[in-house]
C-alpha atoms as a PDB file:
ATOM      1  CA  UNK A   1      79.141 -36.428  66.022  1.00  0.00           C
ATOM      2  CA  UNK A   2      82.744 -37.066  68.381  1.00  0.00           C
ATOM      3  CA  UNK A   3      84.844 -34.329  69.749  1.00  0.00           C
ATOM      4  CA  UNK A   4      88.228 -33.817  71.355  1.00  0.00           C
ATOM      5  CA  UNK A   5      88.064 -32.505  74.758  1.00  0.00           C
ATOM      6  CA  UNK A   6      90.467 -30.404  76.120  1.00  0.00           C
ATOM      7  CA  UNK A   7      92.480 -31.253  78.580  1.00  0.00           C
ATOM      8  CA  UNK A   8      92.318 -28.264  81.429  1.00  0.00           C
ATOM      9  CA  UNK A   9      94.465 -28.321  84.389  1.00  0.00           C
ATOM     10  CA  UNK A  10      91.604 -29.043  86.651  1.00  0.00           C
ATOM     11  CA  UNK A  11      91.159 -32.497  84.747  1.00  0.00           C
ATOM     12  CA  UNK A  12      94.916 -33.171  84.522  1.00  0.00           C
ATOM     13  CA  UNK A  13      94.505 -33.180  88.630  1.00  0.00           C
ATOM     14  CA  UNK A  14      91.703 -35.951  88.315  1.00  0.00           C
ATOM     15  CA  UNK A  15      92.138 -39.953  87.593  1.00  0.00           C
ATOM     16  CA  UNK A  16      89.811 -42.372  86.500  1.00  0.00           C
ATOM     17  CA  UNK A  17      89.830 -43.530  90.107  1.00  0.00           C
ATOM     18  CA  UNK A  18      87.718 -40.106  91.394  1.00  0.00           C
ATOM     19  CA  UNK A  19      84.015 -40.931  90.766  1.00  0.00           C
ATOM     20  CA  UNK A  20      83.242 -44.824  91.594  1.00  0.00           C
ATOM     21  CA  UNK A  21      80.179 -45.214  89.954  1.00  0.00           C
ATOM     22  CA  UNK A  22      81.731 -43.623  86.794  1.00  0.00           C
ATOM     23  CA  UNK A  23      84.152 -46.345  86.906  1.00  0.00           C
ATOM     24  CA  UNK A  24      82.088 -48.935  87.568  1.00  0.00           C
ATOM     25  CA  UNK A  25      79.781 -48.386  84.439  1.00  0.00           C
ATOM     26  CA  UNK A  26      82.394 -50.090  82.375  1.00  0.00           C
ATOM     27  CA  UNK A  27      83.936 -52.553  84.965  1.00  0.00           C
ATOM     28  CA  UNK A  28      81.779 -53.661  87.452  1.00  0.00           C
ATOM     29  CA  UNK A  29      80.993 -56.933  85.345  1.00  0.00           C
ATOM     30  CA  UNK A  30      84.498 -57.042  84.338  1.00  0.00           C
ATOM     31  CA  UNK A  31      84.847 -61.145  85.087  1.00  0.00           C
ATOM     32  CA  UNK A  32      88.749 -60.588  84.368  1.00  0.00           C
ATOM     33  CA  UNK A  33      91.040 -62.823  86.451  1.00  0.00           C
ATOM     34  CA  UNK A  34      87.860 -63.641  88.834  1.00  0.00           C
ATOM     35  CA  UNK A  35      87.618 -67.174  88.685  1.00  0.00           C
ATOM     36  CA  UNK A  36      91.562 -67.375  89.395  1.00  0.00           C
ATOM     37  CA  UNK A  37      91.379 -64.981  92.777  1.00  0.00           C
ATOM     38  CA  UNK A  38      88.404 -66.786  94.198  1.00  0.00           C
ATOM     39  CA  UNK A  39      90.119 -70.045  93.366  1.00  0.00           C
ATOM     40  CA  UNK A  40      93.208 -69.124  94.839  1.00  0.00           C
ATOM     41  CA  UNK A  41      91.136 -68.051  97.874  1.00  0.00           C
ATOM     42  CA  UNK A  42      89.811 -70.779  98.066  1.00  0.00           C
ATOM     43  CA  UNK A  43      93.109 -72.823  98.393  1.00  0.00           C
ATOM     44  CA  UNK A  44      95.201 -70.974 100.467  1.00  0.00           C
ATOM     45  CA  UNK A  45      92.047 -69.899 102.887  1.00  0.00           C
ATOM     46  CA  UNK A  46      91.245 -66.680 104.754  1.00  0.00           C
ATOM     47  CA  UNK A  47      92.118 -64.163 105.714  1.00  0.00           C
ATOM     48  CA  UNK A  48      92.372 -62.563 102.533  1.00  0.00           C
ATOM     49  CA  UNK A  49      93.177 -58.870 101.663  1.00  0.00           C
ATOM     50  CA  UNK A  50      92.394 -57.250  97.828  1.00  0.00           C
ATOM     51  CA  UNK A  51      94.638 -54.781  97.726  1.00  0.00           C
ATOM     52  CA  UNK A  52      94.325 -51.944  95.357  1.00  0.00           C
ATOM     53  CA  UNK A  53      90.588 -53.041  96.007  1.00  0.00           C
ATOM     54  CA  UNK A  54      88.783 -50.449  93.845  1.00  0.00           C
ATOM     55  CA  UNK A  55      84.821 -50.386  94.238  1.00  0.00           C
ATOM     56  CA  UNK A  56      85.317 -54.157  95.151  1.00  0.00           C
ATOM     57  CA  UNK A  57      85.077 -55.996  91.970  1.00  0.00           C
ATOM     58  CA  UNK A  58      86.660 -59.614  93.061  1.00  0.00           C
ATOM     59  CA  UNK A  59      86.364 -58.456  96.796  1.00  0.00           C
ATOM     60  CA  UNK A  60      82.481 -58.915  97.036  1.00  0.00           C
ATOM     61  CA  UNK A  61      82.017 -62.175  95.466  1.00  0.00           C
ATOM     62  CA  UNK A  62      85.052 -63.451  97.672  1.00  0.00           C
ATOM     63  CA  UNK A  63      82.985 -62.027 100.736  1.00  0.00           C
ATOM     64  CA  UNK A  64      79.885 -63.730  98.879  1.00  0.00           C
ATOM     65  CA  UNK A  65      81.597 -67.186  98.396  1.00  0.00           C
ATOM     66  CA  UNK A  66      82.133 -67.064 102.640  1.00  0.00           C
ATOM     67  CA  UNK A  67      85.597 -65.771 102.435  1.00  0.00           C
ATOM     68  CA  UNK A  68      87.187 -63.435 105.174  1.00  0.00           C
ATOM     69  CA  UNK A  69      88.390 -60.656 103.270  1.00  0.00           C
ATOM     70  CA  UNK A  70      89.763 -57.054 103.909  1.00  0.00           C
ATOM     71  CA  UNK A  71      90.265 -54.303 101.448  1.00  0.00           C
ATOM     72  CA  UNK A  72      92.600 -51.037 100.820  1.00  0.00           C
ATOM     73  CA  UNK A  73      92.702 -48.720  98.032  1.00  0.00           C
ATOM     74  CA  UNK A  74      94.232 -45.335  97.991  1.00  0.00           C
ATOM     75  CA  UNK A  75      90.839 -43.644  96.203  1.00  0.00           C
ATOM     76  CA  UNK A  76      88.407 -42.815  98.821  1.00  0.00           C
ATOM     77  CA  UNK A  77      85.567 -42.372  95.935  1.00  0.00           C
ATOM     78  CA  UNK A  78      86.513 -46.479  94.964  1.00  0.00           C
ATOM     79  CA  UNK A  79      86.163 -47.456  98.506  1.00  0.00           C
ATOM     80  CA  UNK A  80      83.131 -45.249  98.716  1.00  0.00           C
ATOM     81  CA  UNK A  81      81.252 -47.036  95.987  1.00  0.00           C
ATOM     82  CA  UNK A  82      82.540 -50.399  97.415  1.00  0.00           C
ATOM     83  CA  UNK A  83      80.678 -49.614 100.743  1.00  0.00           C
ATOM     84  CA  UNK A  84      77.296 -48.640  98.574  1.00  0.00           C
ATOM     85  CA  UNK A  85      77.488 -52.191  97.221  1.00  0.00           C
ATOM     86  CA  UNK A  86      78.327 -54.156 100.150  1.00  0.00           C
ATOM     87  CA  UNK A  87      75.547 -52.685 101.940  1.00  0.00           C
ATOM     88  CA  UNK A  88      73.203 -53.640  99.238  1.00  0.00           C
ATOM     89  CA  UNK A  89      74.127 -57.087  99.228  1.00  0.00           C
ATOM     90  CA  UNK A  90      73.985 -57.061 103.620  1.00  0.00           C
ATOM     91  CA  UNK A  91      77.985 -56.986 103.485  1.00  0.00           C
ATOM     92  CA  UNK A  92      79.829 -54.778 105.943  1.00  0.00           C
ATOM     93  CA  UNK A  93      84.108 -55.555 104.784  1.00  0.00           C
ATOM     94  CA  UNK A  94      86.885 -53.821 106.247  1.00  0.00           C
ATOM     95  CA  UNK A  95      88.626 -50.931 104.560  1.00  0.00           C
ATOM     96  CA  UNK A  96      91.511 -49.165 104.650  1.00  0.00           C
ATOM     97  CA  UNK A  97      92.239 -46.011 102.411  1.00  0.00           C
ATOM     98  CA  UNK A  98      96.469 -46.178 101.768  1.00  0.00           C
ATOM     99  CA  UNK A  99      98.621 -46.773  98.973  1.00  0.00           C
ATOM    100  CA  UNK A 100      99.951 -50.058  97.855  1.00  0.00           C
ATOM    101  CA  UNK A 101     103.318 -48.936  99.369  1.00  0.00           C
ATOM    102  CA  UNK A 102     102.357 -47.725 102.836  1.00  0.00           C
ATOM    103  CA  UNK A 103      99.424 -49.718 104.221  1.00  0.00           C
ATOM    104  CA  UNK A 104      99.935 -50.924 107.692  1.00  0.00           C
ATOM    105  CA  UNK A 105      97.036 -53.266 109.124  1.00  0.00           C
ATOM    106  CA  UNK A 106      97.043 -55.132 112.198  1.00  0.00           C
ATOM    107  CA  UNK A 107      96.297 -58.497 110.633  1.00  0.00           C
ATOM    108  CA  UNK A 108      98.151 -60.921 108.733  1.00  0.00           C
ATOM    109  CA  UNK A 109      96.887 -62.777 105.583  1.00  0.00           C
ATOM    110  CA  UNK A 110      97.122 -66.828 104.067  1.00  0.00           C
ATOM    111  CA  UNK A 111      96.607 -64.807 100.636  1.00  0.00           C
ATOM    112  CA  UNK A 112      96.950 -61.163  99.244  1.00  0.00           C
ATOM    113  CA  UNK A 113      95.621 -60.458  95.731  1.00  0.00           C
ATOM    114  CA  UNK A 114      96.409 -57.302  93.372  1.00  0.00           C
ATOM    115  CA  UNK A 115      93.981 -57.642  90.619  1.00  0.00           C
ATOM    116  CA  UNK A 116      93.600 -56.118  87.406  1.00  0.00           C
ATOM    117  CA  UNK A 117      97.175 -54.980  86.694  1.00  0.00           C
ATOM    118  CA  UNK A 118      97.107 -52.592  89.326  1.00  0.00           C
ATOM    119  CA  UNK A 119     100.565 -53.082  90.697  1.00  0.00           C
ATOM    120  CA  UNK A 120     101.997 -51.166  87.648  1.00  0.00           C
ATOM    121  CA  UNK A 121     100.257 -47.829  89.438  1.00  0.00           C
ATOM    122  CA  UNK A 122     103.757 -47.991  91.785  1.00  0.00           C
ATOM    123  CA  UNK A 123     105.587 -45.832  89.466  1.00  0.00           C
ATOM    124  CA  UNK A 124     109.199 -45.787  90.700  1.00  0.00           C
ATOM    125  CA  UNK A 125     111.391 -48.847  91.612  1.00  0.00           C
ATOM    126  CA  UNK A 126     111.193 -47.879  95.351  1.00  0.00           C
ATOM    127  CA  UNK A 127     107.776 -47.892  95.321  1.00  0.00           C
ATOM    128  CA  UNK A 128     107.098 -50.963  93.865  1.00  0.00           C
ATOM    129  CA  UNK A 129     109.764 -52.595  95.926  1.00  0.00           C
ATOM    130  CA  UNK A 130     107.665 -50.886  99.038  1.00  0.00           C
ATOM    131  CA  UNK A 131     104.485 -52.877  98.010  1.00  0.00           C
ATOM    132  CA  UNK A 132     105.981 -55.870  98.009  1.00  0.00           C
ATOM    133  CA  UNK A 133     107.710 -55.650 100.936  1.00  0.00           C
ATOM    134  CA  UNK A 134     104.430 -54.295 102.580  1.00  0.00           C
ATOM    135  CA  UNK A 135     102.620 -57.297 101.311  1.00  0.00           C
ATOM    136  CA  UNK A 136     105.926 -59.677 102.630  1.00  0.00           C
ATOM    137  CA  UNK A 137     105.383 -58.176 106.151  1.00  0.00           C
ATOM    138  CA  UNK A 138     101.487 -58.769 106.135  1.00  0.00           C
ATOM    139  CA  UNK A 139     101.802 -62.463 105.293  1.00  0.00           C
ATOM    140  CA  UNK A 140     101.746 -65.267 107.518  1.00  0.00           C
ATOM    141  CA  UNK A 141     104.798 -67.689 107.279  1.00  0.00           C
ATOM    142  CA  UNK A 142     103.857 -69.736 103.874  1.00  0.00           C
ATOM    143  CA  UNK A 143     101.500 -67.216 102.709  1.00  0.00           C
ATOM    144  CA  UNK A 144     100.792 -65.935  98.948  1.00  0.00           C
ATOM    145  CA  UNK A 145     101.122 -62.826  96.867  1.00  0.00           C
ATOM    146  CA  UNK A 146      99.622 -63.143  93.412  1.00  0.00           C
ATOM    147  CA  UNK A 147      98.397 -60.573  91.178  1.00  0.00           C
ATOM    148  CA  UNK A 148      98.118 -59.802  87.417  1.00  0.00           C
ATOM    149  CA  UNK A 149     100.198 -57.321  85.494  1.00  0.00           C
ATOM    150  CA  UNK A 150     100.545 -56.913  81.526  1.00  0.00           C
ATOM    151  CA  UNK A 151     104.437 -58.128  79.952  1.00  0.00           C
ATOM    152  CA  UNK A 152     105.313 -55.002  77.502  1.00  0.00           C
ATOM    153  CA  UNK A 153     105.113 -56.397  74.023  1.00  0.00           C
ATOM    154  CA  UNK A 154     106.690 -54.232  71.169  1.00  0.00           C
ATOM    155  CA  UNK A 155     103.272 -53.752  70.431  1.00  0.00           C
ATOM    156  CA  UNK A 156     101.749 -52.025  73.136  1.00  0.00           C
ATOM    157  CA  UNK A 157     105.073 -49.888  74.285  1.00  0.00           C
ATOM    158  CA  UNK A 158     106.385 -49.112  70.158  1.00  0.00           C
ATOM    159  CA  UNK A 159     102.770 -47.468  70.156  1.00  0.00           C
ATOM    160  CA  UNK A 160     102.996 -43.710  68.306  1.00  0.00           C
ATOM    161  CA  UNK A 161     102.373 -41.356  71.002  1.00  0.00           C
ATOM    162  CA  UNK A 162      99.367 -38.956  71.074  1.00  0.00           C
ATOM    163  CA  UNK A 163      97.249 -41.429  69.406  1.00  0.00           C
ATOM    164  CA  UNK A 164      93.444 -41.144  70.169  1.00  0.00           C
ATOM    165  CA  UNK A 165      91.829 -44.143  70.731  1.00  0.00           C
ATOM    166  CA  UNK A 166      88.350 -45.616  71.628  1.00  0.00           C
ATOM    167  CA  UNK A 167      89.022 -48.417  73.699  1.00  0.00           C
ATOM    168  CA  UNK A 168      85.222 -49.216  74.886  1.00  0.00           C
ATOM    169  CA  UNK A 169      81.654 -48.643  74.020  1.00  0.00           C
ATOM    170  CA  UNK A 170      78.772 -49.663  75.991  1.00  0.00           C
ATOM    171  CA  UNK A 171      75.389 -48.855  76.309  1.00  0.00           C
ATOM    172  CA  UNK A 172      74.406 -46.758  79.993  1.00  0.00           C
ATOM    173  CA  UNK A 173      72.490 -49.502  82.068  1.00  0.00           C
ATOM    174  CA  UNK A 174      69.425 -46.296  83.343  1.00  0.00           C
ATOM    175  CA  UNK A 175      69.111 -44.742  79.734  1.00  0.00           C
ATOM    176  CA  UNK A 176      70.426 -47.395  77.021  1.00  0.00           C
ATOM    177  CA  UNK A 177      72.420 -44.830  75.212  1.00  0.00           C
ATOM    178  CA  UNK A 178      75.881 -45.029  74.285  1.00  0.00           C
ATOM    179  CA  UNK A 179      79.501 -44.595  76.344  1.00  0.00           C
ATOM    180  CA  UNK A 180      82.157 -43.952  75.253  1.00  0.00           C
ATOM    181  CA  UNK A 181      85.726 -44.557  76.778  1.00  0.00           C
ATOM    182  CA  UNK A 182      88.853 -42.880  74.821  1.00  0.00           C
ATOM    183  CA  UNK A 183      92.379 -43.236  76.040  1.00  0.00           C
ATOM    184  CA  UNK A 184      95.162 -40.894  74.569  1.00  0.00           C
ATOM    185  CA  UNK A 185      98.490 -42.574  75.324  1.00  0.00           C
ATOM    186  CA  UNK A 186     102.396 -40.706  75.456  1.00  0.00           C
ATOM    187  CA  UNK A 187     105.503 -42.675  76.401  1.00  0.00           C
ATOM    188  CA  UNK A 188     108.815 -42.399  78.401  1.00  0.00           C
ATOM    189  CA  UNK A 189     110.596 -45.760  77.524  1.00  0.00           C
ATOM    190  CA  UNK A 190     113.626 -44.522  79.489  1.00  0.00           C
ATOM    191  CA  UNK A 191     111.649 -44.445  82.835  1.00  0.00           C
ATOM    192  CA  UNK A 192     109.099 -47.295  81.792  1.00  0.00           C
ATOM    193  CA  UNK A 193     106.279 -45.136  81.919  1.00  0.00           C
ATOM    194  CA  UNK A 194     102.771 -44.340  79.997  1.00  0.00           C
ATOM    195  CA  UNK A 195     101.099 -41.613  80.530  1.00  0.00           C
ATOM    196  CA  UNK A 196      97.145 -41.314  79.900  1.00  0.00           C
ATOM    197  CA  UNK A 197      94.946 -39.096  78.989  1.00  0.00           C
ATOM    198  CA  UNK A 198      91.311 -40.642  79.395  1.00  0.00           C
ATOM    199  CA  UNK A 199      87.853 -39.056  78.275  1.00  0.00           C
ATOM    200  CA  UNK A 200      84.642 -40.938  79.090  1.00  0.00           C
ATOM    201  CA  UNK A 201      81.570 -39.223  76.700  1.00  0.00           C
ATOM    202  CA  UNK A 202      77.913 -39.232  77.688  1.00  0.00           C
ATOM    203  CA  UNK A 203      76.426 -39.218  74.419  1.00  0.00           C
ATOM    204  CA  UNK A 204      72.646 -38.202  73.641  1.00  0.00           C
ATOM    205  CA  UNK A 205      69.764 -39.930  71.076  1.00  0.00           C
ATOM    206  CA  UNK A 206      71.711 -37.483  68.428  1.00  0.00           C
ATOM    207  CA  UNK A 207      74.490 -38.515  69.014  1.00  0.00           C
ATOM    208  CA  UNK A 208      76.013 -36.009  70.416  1.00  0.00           C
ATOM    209  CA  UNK A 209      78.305 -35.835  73.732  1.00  0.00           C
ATOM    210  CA  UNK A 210      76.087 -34.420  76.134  1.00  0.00           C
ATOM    211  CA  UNK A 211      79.035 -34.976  78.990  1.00  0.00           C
ATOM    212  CA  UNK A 212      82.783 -35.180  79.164  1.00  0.00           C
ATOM    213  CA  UNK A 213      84.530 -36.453  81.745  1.00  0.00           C
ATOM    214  CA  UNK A 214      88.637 -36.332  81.651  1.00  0.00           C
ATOM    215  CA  UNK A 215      91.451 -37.432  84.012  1.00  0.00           C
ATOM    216  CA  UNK A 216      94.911 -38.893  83.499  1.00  0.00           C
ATOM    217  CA  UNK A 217      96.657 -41.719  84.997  1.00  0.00           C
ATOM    218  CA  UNK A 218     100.556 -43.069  84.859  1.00  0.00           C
ATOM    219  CA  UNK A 219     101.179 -46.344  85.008  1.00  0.00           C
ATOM    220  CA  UNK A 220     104.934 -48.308  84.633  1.00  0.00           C
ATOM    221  CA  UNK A 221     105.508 -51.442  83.207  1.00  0.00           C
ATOM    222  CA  UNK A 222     107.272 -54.364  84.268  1.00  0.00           C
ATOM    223  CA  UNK A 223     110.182 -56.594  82.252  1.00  0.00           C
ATOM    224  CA  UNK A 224     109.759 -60.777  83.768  1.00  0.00           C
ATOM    225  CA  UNK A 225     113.841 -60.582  85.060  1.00  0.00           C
ATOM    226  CA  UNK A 226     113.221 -56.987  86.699  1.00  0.00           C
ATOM    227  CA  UNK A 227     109.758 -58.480  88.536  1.00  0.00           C
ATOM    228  CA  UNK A 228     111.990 -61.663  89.716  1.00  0.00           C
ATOM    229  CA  UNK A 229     114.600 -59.580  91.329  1.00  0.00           C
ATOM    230  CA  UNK A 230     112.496 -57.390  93.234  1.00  0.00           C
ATOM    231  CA  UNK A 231     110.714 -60.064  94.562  1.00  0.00           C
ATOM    232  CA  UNK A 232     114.000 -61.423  95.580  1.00  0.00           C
ATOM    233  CA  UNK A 233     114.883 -58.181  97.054  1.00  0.00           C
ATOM    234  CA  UNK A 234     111.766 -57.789  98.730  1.00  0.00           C
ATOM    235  CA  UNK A 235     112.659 -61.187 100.370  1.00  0.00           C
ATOM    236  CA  UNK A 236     110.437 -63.563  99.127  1.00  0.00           C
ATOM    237  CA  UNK A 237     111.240 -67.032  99.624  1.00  0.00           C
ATOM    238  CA  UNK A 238     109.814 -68.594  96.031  1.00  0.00           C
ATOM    239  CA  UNK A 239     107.703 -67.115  93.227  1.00  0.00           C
ATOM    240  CA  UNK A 240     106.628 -68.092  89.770  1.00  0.00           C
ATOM    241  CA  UNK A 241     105.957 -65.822  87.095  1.00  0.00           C
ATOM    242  CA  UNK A 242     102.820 -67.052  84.061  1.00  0.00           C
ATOM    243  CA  UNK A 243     102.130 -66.774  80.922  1.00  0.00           C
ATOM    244  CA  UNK A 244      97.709 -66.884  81.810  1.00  0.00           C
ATOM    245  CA  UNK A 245      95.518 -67.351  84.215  1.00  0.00           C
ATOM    246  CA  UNK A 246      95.506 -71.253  83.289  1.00  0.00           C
ATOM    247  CA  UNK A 247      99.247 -71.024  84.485  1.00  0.00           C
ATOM    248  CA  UNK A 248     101.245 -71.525  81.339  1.00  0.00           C
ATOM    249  CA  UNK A 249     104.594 -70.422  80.855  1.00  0.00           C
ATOM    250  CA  UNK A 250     104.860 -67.098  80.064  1.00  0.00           C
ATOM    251  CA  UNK A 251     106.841 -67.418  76.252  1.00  0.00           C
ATOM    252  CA  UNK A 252     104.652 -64.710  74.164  1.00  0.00           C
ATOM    253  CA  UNK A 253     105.417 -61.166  74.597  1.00  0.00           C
ATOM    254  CA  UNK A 254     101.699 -61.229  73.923  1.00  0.00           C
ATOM    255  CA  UNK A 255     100.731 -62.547  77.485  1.00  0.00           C
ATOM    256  CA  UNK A 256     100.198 -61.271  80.837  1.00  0.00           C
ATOM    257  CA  UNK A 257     101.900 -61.545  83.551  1.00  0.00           C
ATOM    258  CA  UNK A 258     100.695 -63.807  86.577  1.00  0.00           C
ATOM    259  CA  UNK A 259     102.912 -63.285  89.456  1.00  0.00           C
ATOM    260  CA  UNK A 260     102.676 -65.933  92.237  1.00  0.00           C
ATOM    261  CA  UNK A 261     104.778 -65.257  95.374  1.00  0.00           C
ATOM    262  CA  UNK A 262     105.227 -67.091  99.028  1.00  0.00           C
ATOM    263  CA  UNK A 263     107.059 -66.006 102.175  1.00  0.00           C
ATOM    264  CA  UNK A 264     109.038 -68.107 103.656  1.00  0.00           C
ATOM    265  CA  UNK A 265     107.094 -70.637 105.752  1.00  0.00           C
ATOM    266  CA  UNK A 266     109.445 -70.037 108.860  1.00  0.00           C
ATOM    267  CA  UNK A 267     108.629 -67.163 110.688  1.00  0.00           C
ATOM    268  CA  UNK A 268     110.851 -64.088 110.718  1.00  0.00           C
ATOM    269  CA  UNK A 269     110.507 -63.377 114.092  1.00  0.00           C
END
């Protein structure tokens, strides 16, 4: 038996970003784009900072694979959950709790990664031009930007609005019984923006939801010729924009987007 929570205005205040360990019950496995951030990490050496960092899905095996790396995330319960796990594994990284568009650190990285298409949480053109420019300004002359983001396919942003739909179901690692993840999505298409309402169900032997947990996130996608020219404007010396994580062009509105962007390599004073 399924039901339809409601949506009260104390859950419209919460995002999916609130309780870490919720979270991480569907994604701390999530292998998505880790091979290509630890190889990348690998090439352009430390220091590295994972920005948008969440409960440190690519930033603890980069710590594990001997890698300098830093973290920031704006959600204190993400870096929260983070610390539980480094500590577990004898890992003490540094963390900073800011948005993508306002952290300041004292050091400068060979390599800054956004994973998991979290650059499209920067939900106004100023703010997304303010992350990049952040992440400019904490690069070393030659350094690297990359991160992932999703290219809006007719598909995914023609999508009826109000549409319930079950996007994952896994079994809970304590008790083996099922959870459920349901994401309700509306659309501007004016302002490039999708709205979410999510519902994660606890569900007992019967069946039955036992617990509900709601929040809603925004999130603004990202046209290839409008990413180019704010990484111009953000004054990036080169960048290339893929189709995968293999780096293929980018020709199927069906693709990510892999953005891959370096600073000039003469200092700006």
């Amino acid at each position: 038996m399924s039901s339809t929570a409601v949506m009260t205005p104390e859950a419209a205040k919460r995002t999916p970003f609130d309780d870490g360990a919720l979270y991480d019950l569907f994604f701390d496995r999530c292998d998505y784009g880790l091979e290509y951030y630890l190889g990348l990490a690998r090439a352009e050496g430390a220091p590295v900072l994972d920005l948008a960092c969440g409960t440190g899905r690519v930033l603890l095996p980069l710590l594990q694979a001997g890698l300098d790396t830093d973290g920031v995330d704006l959600f204190e319960p993400m870096l929260a959950r983070l610390r539980e796990k480094a500590a577990a594994l004898g890992l003490k990284p540094k963390l900073s709790q800011a948005s993508m568009s306002e952290f300041a650190l004292s050091r400068r990285y060979r390599l800054i990664i956004v994973p998991f298409n979290a650059f499209v949480h920067n939900l106004t053109t100023a703010e997304q031009l303010a992350a990049l420019e952040r992440c400019r300004e904490h690069l070393v002359p030659g350094g690297l930007l990359a991160f992932d983001t999703a290219f809006p396919g007719a598909a995914w942003i023609t999508a009826p609005d109000g549409v319930r739909e079950m996007e994952m179901e896994i079994p809970h690692p304590v008790t083996k019984l099922p959870v459920r993840m349901y994401d309700t999505r509306r659309f501007d298409r004016v302002r490039q923006l999708q709205y979410s309402e999510c519902e994660i169900q606890m569900l007992n032997a019967a069946g039955e939801v036992a617990a509900s947990h709601l929040s809603q996130t925004t999130i603004r996608w990202i046209y290839q010729g409008e990413m180019e020219l704010l990484l111009r404007v953000a004054g990036f010396a080169e960048w290339k924009i893929w189709g995968g994580f293999d780096r293929r062009p980018l020709s199927l509105e069906t693709d990510p987007m892999i953005v891959e962007a370096r600073t000039s390599r003469e200092s700006r004073g």
